[in-house]
C-alpha atoms as a PDB file:
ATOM      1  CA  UNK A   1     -23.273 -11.164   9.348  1.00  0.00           C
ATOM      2  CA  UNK A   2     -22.238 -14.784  10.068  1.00  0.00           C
ATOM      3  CA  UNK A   3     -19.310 -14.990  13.275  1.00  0.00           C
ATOM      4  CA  UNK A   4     -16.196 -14.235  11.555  1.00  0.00           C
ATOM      5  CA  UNK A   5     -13.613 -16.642  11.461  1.00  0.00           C
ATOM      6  CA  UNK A   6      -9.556 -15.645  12.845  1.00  0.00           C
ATOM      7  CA  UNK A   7      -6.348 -16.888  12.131  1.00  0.00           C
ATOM      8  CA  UNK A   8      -3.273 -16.176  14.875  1.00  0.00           C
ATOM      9  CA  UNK A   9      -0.165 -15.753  13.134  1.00  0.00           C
ATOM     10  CA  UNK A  10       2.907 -16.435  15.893  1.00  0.00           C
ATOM     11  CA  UNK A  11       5.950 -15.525  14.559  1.00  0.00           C
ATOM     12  CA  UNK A  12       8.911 -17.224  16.479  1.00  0.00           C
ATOM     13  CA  UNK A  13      12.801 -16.957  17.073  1.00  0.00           C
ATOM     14  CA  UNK A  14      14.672 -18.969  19.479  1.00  0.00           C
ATOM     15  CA  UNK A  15      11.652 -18.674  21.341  1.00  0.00           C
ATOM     16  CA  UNK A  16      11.439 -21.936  22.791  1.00  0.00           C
ATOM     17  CA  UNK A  17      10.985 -20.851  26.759  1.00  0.00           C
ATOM     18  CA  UNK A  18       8.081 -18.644  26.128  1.00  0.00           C
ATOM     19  CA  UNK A  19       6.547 -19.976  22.583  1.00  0.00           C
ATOM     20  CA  UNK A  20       4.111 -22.434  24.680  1.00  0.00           C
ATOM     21  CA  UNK A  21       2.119 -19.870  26.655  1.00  0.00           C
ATOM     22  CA  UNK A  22       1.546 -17.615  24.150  1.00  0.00           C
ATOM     23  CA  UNK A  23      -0.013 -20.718  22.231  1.00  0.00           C
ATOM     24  CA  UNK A  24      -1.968 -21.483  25.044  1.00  0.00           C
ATOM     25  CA  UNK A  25      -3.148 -18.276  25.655  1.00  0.00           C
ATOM     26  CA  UNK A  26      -5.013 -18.227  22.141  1.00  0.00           C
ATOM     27  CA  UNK A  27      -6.174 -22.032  22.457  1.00  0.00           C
ATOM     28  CA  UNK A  28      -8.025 -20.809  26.046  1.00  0.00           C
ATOM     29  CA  UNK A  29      -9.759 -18.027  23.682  1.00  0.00           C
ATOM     30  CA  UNK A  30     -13.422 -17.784  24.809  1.00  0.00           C
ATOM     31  CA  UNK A  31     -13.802 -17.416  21.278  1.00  0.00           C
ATOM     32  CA  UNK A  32     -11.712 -20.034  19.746  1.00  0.00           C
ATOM     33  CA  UNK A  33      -9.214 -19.149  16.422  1.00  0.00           C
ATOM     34  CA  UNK A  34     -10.291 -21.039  13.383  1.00  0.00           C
ATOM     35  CA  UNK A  35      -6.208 -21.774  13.237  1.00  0.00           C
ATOM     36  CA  UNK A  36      -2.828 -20.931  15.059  1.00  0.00           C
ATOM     37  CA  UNK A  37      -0.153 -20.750  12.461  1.00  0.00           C
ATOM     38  CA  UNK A  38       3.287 -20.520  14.066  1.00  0.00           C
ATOM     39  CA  UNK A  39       6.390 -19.514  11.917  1.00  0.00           C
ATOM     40  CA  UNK A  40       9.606 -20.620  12.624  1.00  0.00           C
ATOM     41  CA  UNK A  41      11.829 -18.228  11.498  1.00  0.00           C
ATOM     42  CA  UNK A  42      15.180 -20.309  11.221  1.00  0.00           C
ATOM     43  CA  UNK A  43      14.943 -20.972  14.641  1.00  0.00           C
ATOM     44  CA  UNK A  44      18.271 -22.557  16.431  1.00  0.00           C
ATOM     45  CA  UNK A  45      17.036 -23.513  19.575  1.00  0.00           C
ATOM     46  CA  UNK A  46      14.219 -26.810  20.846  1.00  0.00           C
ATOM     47  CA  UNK A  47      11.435 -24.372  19.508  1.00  0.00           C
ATOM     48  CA  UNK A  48       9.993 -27.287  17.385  1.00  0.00           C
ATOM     49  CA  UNK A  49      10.494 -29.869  20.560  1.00  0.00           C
ATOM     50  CA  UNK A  50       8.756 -27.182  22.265  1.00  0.00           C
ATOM     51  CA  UNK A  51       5.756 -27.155  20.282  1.00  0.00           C
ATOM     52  CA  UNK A  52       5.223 -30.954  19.981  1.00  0.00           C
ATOM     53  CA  UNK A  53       2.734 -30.804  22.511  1.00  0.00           C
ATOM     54  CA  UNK A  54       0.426 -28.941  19.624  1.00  0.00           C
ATOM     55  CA  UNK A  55       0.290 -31.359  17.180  1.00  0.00           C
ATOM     56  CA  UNK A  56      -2.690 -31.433  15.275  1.00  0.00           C
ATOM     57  CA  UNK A  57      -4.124 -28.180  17.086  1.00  0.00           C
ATOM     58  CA  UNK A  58      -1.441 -25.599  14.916  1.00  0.00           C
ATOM     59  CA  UNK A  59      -0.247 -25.049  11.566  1.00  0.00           C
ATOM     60  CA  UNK A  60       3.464 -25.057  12.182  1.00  0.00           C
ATOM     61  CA  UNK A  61       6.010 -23.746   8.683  1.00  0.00           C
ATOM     62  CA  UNK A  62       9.640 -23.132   8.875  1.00  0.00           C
ATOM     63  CA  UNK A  63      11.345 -21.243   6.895  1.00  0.00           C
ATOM     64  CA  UNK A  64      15.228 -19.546   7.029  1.00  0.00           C
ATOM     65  CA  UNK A  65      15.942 -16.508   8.915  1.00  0.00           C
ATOM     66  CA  UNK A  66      14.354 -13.737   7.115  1.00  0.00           C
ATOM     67  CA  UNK A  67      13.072 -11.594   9.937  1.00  0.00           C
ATOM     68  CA  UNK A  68       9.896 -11.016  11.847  1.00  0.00           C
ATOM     69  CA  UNK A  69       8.308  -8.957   8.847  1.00  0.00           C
ATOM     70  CA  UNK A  70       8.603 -12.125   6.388  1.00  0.00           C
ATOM     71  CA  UNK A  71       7.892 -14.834   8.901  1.00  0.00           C
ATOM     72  CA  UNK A  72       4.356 -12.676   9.338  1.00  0.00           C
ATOM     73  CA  UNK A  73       3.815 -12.594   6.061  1.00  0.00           C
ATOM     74  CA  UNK A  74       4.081 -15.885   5.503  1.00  0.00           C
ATOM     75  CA  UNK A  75       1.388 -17.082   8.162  1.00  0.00           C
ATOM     76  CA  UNK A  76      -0.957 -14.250   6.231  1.00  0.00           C
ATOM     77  CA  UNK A  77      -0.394 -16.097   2.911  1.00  0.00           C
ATOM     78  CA  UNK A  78      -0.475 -19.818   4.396  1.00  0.00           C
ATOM     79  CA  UNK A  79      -4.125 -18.334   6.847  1.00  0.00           C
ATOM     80  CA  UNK A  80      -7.677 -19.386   5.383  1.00  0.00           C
ATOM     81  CA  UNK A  81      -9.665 -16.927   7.738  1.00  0.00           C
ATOM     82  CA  UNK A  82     -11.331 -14.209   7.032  1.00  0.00           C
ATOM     83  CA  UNK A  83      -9.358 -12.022   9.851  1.00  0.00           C
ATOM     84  CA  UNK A  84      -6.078 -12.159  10.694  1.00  0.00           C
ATOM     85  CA  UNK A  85      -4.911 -11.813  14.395  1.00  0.00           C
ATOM     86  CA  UNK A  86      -0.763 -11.618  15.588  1.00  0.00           C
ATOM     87  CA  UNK A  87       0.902 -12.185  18.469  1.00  0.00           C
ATOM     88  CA  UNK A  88       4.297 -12.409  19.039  1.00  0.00           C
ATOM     89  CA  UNK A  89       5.735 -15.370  20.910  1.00  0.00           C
ATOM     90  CA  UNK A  90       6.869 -13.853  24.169  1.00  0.00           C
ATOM     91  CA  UNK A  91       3.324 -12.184  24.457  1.00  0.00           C
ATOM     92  CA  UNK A  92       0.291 -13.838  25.152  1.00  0.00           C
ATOM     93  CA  UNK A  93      -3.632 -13.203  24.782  1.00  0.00           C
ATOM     94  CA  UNK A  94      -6.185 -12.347  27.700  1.00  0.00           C
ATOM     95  CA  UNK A  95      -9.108 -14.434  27.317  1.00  0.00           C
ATOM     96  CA  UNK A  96     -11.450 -12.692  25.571  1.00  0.00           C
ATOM     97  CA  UNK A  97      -9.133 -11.174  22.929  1.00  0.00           C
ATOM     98  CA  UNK A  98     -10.752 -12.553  20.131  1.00  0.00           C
ATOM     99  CA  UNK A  99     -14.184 -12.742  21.625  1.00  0.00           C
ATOM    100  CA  UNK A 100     -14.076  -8.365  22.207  1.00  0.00           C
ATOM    101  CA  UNK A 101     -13.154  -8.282  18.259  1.00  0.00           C
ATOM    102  CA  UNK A 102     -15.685 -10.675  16.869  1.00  0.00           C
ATOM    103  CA  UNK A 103     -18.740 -10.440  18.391  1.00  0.00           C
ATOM    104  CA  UNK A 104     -18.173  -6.123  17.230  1.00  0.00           C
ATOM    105  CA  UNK A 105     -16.996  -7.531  13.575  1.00  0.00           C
ATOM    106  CA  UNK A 106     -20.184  -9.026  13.966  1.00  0.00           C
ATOM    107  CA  UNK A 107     -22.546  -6.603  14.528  1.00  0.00           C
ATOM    108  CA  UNK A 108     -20.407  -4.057  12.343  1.00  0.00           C
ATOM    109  CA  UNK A 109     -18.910  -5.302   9.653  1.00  0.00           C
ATOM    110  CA  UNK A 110     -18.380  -1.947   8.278  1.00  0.00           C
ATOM    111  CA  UNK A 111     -15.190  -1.554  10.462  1.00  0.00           C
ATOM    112  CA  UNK A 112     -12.001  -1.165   8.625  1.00  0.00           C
ATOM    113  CA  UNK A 113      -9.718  -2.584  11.136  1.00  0.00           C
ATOM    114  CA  UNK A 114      -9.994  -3.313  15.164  1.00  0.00           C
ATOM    115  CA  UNK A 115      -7.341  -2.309  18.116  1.00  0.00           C
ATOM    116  CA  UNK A 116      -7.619  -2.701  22.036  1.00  0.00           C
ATOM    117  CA  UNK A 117      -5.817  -1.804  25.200  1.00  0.00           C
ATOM    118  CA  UNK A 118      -3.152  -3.934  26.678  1.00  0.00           C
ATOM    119  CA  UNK A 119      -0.882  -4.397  29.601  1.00  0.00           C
ATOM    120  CA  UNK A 120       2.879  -4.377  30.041  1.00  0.00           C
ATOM    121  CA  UNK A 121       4.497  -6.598  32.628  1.00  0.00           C
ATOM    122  CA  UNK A 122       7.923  -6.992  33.253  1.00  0.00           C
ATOM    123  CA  UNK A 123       9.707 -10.828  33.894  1.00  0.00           C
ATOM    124  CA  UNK A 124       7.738 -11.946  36.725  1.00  0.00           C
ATOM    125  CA  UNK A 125       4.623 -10.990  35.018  1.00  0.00           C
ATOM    126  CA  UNK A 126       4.176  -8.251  37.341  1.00  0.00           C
ATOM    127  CA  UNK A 127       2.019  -5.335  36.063  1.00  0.00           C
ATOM    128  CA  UNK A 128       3.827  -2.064  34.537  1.00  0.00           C
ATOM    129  CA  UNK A 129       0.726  -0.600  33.471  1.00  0.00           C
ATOM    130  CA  UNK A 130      -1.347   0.163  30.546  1.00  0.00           C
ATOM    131  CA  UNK A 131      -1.062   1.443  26.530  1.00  0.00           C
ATOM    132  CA  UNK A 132      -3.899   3.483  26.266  1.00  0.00           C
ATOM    133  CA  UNK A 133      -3.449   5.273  29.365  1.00  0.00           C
ATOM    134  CA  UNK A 134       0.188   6.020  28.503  1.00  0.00           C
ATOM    135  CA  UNK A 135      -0.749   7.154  25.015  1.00  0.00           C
ATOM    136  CA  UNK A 136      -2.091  10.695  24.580  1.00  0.00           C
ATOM    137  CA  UNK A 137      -4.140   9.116  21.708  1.00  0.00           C
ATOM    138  CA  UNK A 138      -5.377   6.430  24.220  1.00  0.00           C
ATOM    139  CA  UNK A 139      -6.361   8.905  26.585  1.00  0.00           C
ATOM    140  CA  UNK A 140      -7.970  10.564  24.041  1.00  0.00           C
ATOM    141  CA  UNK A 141     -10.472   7.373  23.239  1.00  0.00           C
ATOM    142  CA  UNK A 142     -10.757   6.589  26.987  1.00  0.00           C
ATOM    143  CA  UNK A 143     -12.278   9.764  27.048  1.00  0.00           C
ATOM    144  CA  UNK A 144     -14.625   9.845  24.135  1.00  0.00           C
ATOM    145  CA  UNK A 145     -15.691   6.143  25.536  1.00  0.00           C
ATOM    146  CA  UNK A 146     -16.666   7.470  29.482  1.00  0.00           C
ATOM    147  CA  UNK A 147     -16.234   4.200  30.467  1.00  0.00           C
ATOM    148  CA  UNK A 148     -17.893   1.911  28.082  1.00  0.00           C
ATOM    149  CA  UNK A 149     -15.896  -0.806  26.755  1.00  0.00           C
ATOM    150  CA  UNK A 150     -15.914  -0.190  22.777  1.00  0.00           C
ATOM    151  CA  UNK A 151     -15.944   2.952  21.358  1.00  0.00           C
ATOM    152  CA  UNK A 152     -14.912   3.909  17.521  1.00  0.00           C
ATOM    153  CA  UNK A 153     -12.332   6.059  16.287  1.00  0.00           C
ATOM    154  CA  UNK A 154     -12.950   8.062  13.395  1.00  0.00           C
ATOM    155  CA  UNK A 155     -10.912   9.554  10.778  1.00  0.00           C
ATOM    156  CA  UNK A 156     -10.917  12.982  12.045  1.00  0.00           C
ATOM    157  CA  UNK A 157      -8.959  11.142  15.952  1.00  0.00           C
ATOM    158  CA  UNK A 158      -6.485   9.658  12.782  1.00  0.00           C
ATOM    159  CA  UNK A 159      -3.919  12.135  13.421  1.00  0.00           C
ATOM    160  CA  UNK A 160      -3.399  11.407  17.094  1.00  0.00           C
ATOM    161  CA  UNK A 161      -3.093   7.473  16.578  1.00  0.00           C
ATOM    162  CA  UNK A 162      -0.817   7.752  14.022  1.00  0.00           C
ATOM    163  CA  UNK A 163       1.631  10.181  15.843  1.00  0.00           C
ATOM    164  CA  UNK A 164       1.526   7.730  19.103  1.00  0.00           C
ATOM    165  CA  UNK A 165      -0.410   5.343  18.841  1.00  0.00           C
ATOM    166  CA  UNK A 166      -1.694   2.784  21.694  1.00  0.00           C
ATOM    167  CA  UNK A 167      -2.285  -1.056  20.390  1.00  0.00           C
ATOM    168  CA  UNK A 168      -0.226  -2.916  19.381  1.00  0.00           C
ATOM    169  CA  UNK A 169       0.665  -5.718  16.913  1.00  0.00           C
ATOM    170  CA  UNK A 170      -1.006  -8.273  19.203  1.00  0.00           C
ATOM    171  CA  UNK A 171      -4.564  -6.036  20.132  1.00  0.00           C
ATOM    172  CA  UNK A 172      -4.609  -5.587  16.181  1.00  0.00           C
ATOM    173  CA  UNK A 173      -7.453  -7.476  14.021  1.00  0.00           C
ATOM    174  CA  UNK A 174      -7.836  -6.553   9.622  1.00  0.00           C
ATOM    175  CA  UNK A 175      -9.341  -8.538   7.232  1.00  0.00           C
ATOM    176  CA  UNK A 176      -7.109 -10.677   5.698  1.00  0.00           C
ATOM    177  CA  UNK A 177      -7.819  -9.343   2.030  1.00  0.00           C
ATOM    178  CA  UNK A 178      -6.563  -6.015   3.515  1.00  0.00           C
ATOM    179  CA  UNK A 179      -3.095  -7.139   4.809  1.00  0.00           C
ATOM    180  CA  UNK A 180      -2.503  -8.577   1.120  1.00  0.00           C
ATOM    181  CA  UNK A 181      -3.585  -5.426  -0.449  1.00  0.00           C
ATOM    182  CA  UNK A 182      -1.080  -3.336   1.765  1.00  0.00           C
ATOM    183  CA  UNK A 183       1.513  -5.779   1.220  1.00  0.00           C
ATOM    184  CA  UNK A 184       1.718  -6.747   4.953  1.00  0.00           C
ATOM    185  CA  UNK A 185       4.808  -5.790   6.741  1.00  0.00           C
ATOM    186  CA  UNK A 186       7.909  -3.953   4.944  1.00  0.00           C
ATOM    187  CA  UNK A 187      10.786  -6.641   4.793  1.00  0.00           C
ATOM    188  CA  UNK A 188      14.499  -5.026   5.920  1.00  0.00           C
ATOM    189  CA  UNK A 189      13.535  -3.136   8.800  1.00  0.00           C
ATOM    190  CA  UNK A 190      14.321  -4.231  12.527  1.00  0.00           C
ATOM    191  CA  UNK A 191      12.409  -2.256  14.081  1.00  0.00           C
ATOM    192  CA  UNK A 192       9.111   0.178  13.730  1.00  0.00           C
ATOM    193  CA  UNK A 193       7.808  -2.407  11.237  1.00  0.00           C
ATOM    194  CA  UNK A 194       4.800  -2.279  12.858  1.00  0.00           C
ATOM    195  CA  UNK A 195       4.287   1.200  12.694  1.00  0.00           C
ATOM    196  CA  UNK A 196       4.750   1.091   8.758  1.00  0.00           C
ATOM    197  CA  UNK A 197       1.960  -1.130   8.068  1.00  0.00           C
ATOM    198  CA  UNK A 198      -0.451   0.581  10.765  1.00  0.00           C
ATOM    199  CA  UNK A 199       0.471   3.801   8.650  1.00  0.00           C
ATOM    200  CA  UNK A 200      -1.063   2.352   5.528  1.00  0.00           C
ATOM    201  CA  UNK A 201      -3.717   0.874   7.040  1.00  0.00           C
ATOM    202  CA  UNK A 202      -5.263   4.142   8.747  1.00  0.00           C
ATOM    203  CA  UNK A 203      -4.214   5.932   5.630  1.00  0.00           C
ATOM    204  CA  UNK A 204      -7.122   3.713   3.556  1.00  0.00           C
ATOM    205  CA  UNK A 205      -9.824   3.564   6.506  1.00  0.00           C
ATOM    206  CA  UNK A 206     -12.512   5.333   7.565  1.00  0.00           C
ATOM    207  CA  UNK A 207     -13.558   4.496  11.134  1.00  0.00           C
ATOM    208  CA  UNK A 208     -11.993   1.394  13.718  1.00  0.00           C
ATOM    209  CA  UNK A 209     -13.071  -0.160  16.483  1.00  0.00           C
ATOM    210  CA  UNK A 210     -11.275   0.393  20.040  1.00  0.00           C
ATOM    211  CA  UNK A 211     -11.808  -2.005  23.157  1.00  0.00           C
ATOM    212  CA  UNK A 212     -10.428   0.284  25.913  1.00  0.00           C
ATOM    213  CA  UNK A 213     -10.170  -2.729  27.975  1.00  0.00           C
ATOM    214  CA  UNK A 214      -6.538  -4.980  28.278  1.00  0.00           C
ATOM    215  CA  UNK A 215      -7.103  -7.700  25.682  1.00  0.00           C
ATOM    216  CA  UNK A 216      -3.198  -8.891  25.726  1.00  0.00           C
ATOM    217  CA  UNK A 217      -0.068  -8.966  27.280  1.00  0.00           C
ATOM    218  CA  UNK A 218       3.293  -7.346  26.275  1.00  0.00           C
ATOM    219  CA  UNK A 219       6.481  -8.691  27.856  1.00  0.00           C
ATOM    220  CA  UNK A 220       8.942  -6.345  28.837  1.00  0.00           C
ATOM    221  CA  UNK A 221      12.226  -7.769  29.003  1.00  0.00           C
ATOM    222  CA  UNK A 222      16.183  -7.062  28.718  1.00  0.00           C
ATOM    223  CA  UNK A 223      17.077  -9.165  25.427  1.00  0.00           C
ATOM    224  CA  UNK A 224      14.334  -6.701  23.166  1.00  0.00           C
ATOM    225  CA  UNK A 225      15.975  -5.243  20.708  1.00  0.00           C
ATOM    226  CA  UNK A 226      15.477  -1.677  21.756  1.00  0.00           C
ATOM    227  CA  UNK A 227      16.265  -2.374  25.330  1.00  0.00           C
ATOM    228  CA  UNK A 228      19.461  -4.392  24.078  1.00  0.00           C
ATOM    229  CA  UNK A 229      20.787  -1.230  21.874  1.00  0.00           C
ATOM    230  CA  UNK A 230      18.511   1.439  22.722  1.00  0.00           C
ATOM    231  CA  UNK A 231      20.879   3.637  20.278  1.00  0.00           C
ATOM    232  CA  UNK A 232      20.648   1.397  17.364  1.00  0.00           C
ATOM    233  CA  UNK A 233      17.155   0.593  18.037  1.00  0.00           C
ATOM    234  CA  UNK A 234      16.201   4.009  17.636  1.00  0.00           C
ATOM    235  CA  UNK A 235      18.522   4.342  14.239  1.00  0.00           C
ATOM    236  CA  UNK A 236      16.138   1.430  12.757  1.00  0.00           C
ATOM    237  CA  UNK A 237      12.958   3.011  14.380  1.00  0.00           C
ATOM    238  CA  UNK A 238      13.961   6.919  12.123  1.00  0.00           C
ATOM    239  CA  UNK A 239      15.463   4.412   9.095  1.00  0.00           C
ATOM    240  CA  UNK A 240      12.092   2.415   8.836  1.00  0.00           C
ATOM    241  CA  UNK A 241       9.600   5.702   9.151  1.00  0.00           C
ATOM    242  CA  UNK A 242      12.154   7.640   6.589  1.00  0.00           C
ATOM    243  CA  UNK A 243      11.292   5.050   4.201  1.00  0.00           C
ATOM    244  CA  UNK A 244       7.711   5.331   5.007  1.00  0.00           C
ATOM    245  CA  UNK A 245       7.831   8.582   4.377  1.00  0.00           C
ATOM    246  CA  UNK A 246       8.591   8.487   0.560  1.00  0.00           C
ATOM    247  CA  UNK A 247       4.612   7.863   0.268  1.00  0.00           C
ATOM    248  CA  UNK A 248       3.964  10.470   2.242  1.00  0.00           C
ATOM    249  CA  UNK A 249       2.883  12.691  -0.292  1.00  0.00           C
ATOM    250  CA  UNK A 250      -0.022  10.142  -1.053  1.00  0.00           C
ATOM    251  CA  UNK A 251      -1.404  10.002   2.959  1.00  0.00           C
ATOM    252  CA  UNK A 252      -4.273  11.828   3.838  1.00  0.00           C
ATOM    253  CA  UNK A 253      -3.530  14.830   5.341  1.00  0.00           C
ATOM    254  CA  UNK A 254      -4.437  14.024   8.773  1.00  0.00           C
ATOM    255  CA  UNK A 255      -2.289  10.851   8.192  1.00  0.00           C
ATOM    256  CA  UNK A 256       0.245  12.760   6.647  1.00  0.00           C
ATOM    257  CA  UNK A 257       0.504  15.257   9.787  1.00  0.00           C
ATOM    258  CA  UNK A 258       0.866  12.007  12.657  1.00  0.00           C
ATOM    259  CA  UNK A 259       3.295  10.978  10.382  1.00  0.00           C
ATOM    260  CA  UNK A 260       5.429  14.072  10.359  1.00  0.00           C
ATOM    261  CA  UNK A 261       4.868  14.566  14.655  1.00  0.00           C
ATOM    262  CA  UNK A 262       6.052  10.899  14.824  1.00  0.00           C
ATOM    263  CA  UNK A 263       9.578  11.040  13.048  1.00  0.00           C
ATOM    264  CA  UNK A 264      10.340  14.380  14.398  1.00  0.00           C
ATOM    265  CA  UNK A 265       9.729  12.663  18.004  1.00  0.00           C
ATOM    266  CA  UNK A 266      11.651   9.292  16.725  1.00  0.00           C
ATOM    267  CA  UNK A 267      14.483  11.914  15.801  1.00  0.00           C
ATOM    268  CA  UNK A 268      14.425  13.484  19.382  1.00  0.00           C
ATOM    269  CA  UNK A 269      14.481   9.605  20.916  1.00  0.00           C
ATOM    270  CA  UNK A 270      17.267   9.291  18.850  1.00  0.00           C
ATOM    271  CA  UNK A 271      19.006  12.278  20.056  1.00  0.00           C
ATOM    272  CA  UNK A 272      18.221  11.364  23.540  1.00  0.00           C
ATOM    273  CA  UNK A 273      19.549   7.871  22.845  1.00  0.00           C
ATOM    274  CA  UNK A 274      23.054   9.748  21.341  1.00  0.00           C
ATOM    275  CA  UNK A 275      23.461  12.417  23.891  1.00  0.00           C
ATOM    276  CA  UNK A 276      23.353   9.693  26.489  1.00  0.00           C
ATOM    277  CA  UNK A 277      25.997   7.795  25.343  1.00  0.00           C
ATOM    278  CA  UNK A 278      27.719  11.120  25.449  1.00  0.00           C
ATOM    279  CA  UNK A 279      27.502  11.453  21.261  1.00  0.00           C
ATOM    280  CA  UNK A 280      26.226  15.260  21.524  1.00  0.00           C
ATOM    281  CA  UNK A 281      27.469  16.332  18.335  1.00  0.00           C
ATOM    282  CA  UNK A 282      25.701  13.183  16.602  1.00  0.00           C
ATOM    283  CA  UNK A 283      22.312  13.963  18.506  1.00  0.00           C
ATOM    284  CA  UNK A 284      22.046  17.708  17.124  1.00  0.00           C
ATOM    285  CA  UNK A 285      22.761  16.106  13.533  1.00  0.00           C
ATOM    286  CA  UNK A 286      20.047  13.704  14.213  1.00  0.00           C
ATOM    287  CA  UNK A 287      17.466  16.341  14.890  1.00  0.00           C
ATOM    288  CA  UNK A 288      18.657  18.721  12.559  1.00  0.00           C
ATOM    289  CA  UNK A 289      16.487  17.688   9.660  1.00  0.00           C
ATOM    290  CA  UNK A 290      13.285  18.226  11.680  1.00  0.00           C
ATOM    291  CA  UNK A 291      14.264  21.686  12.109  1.00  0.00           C
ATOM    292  CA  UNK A 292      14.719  22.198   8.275  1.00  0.00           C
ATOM    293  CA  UNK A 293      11.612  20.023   7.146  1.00  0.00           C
ATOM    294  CA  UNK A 294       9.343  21.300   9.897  1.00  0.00           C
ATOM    295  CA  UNK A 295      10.643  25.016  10.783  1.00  0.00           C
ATOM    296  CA  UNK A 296       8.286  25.278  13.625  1.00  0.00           C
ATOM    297  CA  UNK A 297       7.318  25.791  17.569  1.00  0.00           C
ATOM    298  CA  UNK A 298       8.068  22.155  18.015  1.00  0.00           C
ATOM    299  CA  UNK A 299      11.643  21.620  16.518  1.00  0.00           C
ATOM    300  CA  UNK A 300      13.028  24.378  18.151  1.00  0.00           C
ATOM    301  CA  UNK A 301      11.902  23.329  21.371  1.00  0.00           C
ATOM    302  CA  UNK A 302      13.610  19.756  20.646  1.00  0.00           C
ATOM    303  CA  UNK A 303      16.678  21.526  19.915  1.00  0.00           C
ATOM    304  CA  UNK A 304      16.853  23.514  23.241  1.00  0.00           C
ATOM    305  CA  UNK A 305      16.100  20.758  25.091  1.00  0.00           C
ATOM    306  CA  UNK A 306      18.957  19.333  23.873  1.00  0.00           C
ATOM    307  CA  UNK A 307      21.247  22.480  24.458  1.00  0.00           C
ATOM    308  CA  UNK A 308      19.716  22.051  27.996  1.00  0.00           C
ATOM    309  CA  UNK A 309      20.952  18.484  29.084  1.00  0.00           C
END
């Protein structure tokens, strides 16, 4: 198979203090992008001063403030690559981000969809530590790999990644013909969004690819929007996989089972979320439905532990 060809699709929002390193972190790719696209999304600050730097080395569109969902889905429709790469504009890429993905895509081209390990650091860029070794399903691959750098997950390891998964939006490579067969991301939700698409993705694949080494940078910060409300943050997270679930039905059943261990544990964070802010009453309702939908070992023991704090 020839070297396939990537377009990053940067998302941005009054992201005018960070939007130029996480462009620069893709144009110092060891494996260059065949295009950045960046996506204004209504922005109100200097983003587009910001960015003038780039002429002639992005695609840059604008369009009004629709959310982060929409502004990715319009750098999938504007990309001519055959893979599509994201990264959101407070995050950047480690070198060899798209190098890891394409020289596998290359000698397997039979892989649905690739993911990778990454790193969370805090303000000052100092290190918080990894996804895949804070992700039972990460530890699970790092495992399976003994060390090697790639290692595939099947269908059967579906259940695990779906239920809590490691990767993220920005360690995430699909064909582009995929994304616009799933519809890319579900417009109206806040947060989770990611999770939705990743859903129906694994749902229609058969085997990915996993670097288990950092291939990209998350930025932990205050403004976030589940750091800024944790509370409502983790309303949107249950809203967005409630809606999710209405194709449930149609998931495979290993699918179908991460699915149903990841909303009960969304409801719990929820809870959590409640009970801090001394809402008790509203945390047991939040749980409740688990208890009804999944009578088992595992929603009573989120109810006690609830009783218990």
């Amino acid at each position: 198979m020839s070297n396939p060809t990537f377009s990053v699709i940067i998302p941005a929002y009054n992201a005018a203090k960070t939007i130029k390193r996480a462009i620069k972190s893709v144009l110092n790719q060891s494996y260059p992008a065949s295009e950045i696209i960046i996506v204004d999304d209504g922005s109100t600050d200097a983003l587009q001063e910001a960015i003038t730097e780039f002429t002639g080395q992005i695609k840059y569109i604008r369009q009004t403030n629709q959310g982060v969902s929409a502004a990715r889905n319009a750098g999938a429709k504007a990309a001519t690559s055959q893979w599509l790469a994201f990264l959101d504009a407070d995050d950047w890429y480690l070198p060899d981000r798209l190098k890891h993905h394409s020289e596998w895509i290359s000698r397997d081209p039979t892989l649905d969809f690739l993911t990778g390990d990454y790193e969370y650091r805090d303000e000052n860029e100092n290190l918080l530590g990894r996804s895949m070794e804070g992700k039972a399903s990460g530890r699970m691959m790092l495992k399976k790999a003994a060390g090697k750098r790639e290692v595939i997950m099947e269908e059967s390891e579906f259940e695990e990644f779906v239920a809590d998964h490691f990767g993220d939006t920005h360690t995430l490579s699909l064909p582009r013909a995929t994304f616009l067969e799933l519809g890319g991301y579900p417009l109206g939700f806040k947060v989770c969004e990611d999770v939705h698409l990743l859903t129906r993705l694994v749902a229609r694949s058969h085997h990915a690819g996993v670097i288990c080494e950092p291939m990209a940078v998350y930025s932990i910060h205050g403004t976030s929007a589940t750091r800024a409300d944790p509370v409502r943050a983790q309303f949107e997270n249950v809203r967005t996989l409630i809606a999710l679930g209405k194709s449930a039905e149609q998931l495979p059943p290993a699918v179908r089972r991460g699915y149903a261990t990841r909303l009960r544990q969304a409801r719990l964070n929820l809870a959590y979320s409640l009970t801090k802010s001394g809402r008790r009453m509203e945390a047991m309702r939040a749980v409740l439905p688990s208890l009804i939908e999944s009578p088992g070992v595992a929603s009573f023991r989120n109810i006690l532990s609830l009783i218990k704090n």
